[in-house]
C-alpha atoms as a PDB file:
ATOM      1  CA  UNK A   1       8.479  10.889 -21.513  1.00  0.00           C
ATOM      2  CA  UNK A   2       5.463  11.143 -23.475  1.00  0.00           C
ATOM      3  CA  UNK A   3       2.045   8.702 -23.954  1.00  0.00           C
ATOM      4  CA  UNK A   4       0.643   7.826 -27.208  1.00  0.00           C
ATOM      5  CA  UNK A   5      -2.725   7.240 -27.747  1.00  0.00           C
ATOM      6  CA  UNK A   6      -2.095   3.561 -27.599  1.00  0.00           C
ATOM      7  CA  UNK A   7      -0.585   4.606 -23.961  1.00  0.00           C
ATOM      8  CA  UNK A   8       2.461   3.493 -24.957  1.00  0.00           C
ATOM      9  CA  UNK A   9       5.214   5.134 -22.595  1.00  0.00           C
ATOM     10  CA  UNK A  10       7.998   4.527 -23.944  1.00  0.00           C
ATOM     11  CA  UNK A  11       9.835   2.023 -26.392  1.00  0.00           C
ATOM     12  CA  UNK A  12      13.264   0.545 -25.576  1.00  0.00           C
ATOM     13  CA  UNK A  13      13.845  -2.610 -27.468  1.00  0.00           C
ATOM     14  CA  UNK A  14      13.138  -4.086 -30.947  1.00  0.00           C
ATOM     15  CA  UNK A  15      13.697  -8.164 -32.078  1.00  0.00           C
ATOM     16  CA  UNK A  16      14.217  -9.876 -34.930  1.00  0.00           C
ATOM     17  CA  UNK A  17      10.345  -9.932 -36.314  1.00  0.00           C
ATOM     18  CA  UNK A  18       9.592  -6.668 -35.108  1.00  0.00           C
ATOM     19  CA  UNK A  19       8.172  -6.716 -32.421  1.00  0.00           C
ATOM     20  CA  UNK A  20       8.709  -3.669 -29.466  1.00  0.00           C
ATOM     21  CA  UNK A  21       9.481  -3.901 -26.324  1.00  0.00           C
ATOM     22  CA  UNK A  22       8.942  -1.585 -24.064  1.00  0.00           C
ATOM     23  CA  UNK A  23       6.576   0.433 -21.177  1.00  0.00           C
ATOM     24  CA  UNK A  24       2.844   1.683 -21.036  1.00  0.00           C
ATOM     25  CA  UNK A  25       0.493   1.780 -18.098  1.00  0.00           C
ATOM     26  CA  UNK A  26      -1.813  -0.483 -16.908  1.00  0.00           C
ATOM     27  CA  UNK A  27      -4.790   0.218 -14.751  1.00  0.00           C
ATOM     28  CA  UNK A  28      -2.451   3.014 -13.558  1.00  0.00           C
ATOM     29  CA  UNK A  29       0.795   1.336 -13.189  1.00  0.00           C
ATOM     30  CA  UNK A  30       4.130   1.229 -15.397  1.00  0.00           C
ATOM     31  CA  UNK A  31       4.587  -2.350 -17.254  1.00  0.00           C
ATOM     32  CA  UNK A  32       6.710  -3.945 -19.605  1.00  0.00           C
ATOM     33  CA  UNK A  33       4.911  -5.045 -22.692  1.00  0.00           C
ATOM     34  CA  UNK A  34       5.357  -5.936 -26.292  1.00  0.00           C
ATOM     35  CA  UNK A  35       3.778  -4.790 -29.310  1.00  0.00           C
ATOM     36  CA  UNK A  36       3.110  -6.515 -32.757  1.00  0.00           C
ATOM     37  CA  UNK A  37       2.227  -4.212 -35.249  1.00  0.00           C
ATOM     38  CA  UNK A  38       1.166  -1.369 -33.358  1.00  0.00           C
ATOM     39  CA  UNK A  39      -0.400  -2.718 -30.928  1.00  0.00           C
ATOM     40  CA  UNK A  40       0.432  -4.714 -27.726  1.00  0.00           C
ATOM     41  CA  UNK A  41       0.519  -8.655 -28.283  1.00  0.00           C
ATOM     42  CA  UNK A  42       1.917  -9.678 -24.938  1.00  0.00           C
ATOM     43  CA  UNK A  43       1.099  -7.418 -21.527  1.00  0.00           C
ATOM     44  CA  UNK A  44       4.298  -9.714 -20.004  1.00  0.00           C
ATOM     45  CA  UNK A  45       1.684 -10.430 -17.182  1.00  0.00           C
ATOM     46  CA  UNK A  46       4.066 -12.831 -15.586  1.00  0.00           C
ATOM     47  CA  UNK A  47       7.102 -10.424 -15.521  1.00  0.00           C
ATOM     48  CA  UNK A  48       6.825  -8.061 -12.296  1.00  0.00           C
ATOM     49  CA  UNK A  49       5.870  -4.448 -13.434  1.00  0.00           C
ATOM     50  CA  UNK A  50       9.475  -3.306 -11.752  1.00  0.00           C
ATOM     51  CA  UNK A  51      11.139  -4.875 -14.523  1.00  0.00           C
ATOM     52  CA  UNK A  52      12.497  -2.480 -16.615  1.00  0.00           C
ATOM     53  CA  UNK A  53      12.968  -3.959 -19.970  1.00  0.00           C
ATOM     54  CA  UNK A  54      16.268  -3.095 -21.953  1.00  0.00           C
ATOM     55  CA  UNK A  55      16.690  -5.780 -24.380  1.00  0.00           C
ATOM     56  CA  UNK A  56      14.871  -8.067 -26.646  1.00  0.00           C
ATOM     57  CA  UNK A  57      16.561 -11.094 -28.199  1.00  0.00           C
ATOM     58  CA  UNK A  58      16.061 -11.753 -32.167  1.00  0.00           C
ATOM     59  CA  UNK A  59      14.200 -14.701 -32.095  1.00  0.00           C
ATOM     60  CA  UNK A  60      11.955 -12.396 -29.610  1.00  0.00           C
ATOM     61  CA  UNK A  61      12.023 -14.950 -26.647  1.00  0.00           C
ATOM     62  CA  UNK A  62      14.137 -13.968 -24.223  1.00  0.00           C
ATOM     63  CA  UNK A  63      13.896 -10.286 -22.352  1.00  0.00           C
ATOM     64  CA  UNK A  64      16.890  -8.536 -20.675  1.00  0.00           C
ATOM     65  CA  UNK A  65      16.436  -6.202 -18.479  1.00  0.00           C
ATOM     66  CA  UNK A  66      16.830  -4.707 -14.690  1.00  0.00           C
ATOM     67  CA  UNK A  67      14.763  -5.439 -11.534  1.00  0.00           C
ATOM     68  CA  UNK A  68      15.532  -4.039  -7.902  1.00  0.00           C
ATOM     69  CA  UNK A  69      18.738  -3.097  -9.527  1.00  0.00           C
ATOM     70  CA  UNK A  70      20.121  -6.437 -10.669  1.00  0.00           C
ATOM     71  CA  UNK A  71      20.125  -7.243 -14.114  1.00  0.00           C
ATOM     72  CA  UNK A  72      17.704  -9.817 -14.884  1.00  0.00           C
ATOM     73  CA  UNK A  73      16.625 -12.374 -17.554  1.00  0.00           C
ATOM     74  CA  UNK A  74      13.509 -14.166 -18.472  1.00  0.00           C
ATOM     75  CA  UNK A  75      12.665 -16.697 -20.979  1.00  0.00           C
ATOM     76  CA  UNK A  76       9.064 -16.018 -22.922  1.00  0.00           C
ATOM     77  CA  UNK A  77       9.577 -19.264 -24.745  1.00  0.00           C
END
C-alpha cells in the first residue's frame, strides 16, 4: 500500500461521474472517503472509519462495503 501526497491510501471504487472511492488517513486513522477531481469532496464523516468501502453505485449515492465482517450498505443520498 502506498500514500500519495494527497494521503490517499488506496482507491477501490469508481461511480458513474467519477468520483473515487476509497481510503486515506485522517488525523492518523484509516477512513473511507471520496474524491472529486483529485481531491476529496466527501470525508464520509458519518460512515464509521471500519468501513471498508468496496463499491460505489453510478449515480454515486449509495456505498457498499464491509464492517465487522458483514457486508454493509449506506445511502449518501
Amino acid at each position: 500500500m502506498r500514500t500519495t501526497g494527497s494521503g490517499a491510501l488506496d482507491a477501490t471504487a469508481i461511480g458513474g461521474n467519477g468520483t473515487v472511492g476509497g481510503h486515506r488517513f485522517v488525523n492518523s486513522q484509516r477512513r473511507p472517503v471520496l474524491w472529486r477531481n483529485g481531491v476529496v469532496g466527501d470525508p464520509l464523516s458519518t460512515v464509521p472509519a471500519g468501513f471498508a468501502l468496496d463499491w460505489l453505485s453510478d449515480d454515486e449515492r449509495t456505498l457498499v462495503g464491509v464492517e465487522s465482517r458483514r457486508p454493509v450498505e449506506y445511502d449518501c443520498g
